[in-house]
Protein backbone atom coordinates (compact mmCIF):
# COMPACT_ATOMS: atom_id res chain seq x y z
CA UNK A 1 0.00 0.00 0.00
CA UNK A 2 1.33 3.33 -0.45
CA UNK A 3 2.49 5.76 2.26
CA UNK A 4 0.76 8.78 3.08
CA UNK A 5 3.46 10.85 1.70
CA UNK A 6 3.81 8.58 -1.16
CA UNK A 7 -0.14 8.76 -2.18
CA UNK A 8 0.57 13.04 -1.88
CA UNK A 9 3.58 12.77 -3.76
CA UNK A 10 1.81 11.68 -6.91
CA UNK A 11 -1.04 13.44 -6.73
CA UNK A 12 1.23 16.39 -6.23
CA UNK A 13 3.38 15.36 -9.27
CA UNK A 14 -0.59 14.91 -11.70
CA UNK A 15 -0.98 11.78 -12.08
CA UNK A 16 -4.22 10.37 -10.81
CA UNK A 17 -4.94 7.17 -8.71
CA UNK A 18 -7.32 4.35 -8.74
CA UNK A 19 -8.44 3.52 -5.60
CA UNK A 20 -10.43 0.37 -4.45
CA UNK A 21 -12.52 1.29 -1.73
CA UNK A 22 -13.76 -1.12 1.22
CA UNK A 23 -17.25 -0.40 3.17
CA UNK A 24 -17.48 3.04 4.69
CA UNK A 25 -18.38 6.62 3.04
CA UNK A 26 -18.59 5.60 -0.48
CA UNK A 27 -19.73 1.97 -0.61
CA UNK A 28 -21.93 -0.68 1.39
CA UNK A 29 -19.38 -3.32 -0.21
CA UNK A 30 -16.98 -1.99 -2.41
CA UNK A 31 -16.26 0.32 -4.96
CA UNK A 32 -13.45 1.83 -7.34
CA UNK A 33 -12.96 6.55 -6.89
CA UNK A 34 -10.28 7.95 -8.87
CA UNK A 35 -8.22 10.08 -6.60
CA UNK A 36 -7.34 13.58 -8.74
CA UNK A 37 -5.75 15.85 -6.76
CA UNK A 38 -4.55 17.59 -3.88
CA UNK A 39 -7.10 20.73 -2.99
CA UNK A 40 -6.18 24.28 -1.60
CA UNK A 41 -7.12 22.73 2.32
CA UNK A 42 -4.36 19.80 1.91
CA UNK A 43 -7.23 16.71 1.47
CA UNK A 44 -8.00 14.83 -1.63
CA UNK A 45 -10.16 15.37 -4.47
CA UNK A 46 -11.59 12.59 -5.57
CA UNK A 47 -14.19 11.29 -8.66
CA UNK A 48 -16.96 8.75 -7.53
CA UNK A 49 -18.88 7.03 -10.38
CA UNK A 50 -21.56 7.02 -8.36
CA UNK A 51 -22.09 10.16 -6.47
CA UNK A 52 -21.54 13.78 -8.56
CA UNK A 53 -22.16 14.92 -4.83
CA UNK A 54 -19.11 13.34 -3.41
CA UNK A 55 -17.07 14.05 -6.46
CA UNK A 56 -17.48 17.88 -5.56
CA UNK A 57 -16.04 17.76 -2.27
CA UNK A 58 -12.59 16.81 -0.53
CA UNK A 59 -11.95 14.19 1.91
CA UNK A 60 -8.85 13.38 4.28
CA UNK A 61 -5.91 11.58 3.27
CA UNK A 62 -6.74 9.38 6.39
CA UNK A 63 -9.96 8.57 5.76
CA UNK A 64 -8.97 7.27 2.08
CA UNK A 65 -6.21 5.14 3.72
CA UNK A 66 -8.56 3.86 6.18
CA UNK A 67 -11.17 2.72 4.09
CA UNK A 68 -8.83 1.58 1.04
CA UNK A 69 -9.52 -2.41 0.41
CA UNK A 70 -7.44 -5.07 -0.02
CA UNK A 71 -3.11 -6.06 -0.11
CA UNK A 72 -2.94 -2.75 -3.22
CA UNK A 73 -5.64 -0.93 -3.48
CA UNK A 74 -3.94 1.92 -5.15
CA UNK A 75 -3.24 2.18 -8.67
CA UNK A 76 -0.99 5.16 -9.68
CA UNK A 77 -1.94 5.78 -13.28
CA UNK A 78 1.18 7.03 -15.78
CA UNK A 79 0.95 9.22 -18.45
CA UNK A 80 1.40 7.49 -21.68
CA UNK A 81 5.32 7.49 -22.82
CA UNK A 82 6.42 6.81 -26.30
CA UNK A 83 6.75 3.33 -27.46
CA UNK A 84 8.49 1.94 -30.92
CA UNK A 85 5.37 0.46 -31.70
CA UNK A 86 3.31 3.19 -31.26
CA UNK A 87 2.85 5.80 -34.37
CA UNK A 88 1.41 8.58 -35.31
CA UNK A 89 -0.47 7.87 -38.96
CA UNK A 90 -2.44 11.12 -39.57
């Protein structure tokens, strides 16, 4: 799992994180957010599938941590780099 610091690090740096979330403030069972930021009062922005209401509002770094699910349940998503196999055909 990553570190506090770590999860801030990235977010800090723009790159967004999948997050599988356990029971608690955004599912009975479980559910995937996509973390997207860091916001002006230091907690997380976040965007829930399922609520536009939750997805306008910050929550603690703590409270992510806490109700994250399973062994990795964060997924740091890179932006695409080139590849040989990769072209652009216009």
């Amino acid at each position: 799992m990553l570190s506090k610091k770590s999860l801030v690090r990235v977010l800090t740096e723009g790159k967004l994180v999948i997050a599988a979330m356990g029971k608690g403030v955004f599912a009975n069972t479980g559910h995937y957010i996509v973390l997207r930021g860091i916001a002006e009062n230091g907690e997380l922005l976040v965007a829930d599938p399922n609520s536009e209401k939750k997805s306008l509002r910050t929550f603690s770094v703590d409270l992510i941590k806490k109700e994250a699910k399973g062994g990795k349940p964060f997924l740091v998503c890179e932006p695409p780099v080139s590849h040989p196999l990769i072209t652009d055909n216009k």
